[in-house]
Protein backbone atom coordinates (compact mmCIF):
# COMPACT_ATOMS: atom_id res chain seq x y z
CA UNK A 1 -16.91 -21.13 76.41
CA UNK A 2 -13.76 -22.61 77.01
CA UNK A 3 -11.74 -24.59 74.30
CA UNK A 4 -10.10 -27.77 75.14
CA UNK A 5 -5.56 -27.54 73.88
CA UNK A 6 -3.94 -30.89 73.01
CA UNK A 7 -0.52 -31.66 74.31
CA UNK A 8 1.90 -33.97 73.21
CA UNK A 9 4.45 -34.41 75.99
CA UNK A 10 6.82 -36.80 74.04
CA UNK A 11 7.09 -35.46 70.17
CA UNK A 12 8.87 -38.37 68.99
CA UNK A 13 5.33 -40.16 70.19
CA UNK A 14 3.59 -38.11 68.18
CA UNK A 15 5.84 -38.49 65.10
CA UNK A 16 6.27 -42.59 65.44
CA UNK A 17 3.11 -42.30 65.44
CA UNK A 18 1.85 -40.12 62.34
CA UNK A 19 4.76 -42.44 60.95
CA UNK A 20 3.10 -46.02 61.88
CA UNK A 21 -0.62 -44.86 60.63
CA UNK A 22 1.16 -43.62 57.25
CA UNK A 23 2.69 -47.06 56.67
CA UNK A 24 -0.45 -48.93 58.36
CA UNK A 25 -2.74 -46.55 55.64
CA UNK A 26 -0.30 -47.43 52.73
CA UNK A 27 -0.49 -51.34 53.09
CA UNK A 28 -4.32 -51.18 53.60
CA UNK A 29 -4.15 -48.87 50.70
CA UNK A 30 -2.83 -51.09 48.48
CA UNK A 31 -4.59 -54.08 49.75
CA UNK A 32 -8.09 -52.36 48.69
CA UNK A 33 -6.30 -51.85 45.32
CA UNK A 34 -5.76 -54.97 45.41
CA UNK A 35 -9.60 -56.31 45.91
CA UNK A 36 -9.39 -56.54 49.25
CA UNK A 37 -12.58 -54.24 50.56
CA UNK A 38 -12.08 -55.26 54.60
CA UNK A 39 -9.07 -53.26 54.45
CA UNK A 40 -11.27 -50.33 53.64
CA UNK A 41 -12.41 -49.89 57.05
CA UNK A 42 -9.29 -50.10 58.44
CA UNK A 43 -8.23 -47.15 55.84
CA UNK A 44 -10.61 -45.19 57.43
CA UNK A 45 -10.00 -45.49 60.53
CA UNK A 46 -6.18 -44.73 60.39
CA UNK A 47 -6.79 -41.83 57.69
CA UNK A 48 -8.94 -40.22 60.64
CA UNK A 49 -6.54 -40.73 63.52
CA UNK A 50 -3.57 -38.90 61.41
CA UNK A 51 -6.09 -35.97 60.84
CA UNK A 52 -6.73 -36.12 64.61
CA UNK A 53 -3.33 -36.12 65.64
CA UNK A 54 -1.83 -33.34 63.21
CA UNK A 55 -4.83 -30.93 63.88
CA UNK A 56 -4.37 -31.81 67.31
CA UNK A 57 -8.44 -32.43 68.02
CA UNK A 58 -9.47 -32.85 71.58
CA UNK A 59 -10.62 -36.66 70.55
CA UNK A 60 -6.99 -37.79 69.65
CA UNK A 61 -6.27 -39.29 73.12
CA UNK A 62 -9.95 -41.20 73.22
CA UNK A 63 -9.28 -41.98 69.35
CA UNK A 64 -5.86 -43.43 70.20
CA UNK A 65 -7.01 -45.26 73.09
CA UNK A 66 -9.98 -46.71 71.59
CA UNK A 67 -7.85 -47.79 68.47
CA UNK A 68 -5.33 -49.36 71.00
CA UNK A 69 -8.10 -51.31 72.28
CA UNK A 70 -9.23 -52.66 69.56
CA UNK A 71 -5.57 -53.78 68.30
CA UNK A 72 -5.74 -55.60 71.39
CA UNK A 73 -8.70 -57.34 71.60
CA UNK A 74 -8.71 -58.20 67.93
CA UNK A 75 -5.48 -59.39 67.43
CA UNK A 76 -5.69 -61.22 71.48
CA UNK A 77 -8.08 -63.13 70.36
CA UNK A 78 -6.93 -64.12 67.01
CA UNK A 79 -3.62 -64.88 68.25
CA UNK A 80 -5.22 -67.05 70.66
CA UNK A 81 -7.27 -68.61 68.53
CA UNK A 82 -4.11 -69.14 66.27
CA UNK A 83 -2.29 -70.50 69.03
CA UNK A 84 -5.06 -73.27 70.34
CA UNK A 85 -5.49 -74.14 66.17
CA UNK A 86 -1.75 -75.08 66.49
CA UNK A 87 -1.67 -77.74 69.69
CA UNK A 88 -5.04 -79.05 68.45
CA UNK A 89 -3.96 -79.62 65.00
CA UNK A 90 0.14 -79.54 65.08
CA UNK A 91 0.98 -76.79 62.13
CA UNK A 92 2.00 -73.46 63.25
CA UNK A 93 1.31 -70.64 60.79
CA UNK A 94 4.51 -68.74 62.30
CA UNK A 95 3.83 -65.96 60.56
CA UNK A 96 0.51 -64.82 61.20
CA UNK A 97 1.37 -65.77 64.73
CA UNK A 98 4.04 -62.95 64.36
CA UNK A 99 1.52 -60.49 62.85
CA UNK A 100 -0.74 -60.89 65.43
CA UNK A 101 1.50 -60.73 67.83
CA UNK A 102 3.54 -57.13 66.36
CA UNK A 103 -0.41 -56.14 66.70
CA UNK A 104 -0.98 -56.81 69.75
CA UNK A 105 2.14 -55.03 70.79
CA UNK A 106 1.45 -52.26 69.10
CA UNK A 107 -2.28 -51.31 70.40
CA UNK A 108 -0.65 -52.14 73.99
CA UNK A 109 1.79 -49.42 73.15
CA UNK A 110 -0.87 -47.02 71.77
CA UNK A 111 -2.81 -47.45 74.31
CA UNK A 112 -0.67 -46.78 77.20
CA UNK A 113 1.55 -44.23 75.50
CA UNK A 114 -1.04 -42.30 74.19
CA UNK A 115 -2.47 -42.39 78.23
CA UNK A 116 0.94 -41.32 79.40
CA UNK A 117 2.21 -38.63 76.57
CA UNK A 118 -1.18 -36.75 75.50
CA UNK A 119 -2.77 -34.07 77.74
CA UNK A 120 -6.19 -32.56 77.01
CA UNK A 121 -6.35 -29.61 78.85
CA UNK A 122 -9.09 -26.82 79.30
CA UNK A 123 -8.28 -23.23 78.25
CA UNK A 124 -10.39 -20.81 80.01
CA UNK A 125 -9.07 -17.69 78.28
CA UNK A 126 -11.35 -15.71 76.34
CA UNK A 127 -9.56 -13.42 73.87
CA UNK A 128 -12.09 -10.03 73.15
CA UNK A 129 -11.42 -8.16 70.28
């Protein structure tokens, strides 16, 4: 039975990254202290990819890449939906458009970073003792 290794071709990647879920888990940490339970989920989710990424699981890159979509579609949408709420009714909340937007940009960057700079590759060796 062969185990699967996790690479990390870039290491600065890997440490922006650790370093963005850290800050990402802190403000949703403080927002649930805060009474805000959706940030709970959220929590979660981050707390899990930095365990996946510092153990080095086999299910970072899908993790990653299925975060990155997420970031994506959510925030898309909601910036979209932000955007057509502003020509309709002429107020421009400018700065959830910019959170949305950072958001965006950042699950496009997860997503194809973590496509380009993680390798999952089978090790075949069997070690007897």
């Amino acid at each position: 039975m062969g185990n699967e290794i996790v690479i990390f071709r870039n290491k600065l990647y890997r440490i922006l990254l650790i370093t963005v879920l850290i800050l990402l888990s802190a403000w949703n940490g403080y927002a649930l202290m805060e009474g805000n339970s959706r940030a709970l989920i959220p929590l979660l989710v981050q707390i899990s990819l930095i365990v996946l990424i510092v153990i080095e699981n086999k299910f970072v890159k899908q993790g990653l890449q299925v975060w990155g979509i997420i970031l994506i579609f959510g925030n898309g949408i909601s910036l979209l939906m932000k955007v057509l709420m502003a020509l309709i009714e002429g107020q421009i909340e400018f700065s959830n458009i910019v959170k949305n937007t950072l958001f965006l940009g950042v699950g496009i960057l997860v997503y194809i970073l973590s496509r380009k700079h993680i390798d999952i590759i089978k090790n075949d060796r069997t070690d007897k003792i």
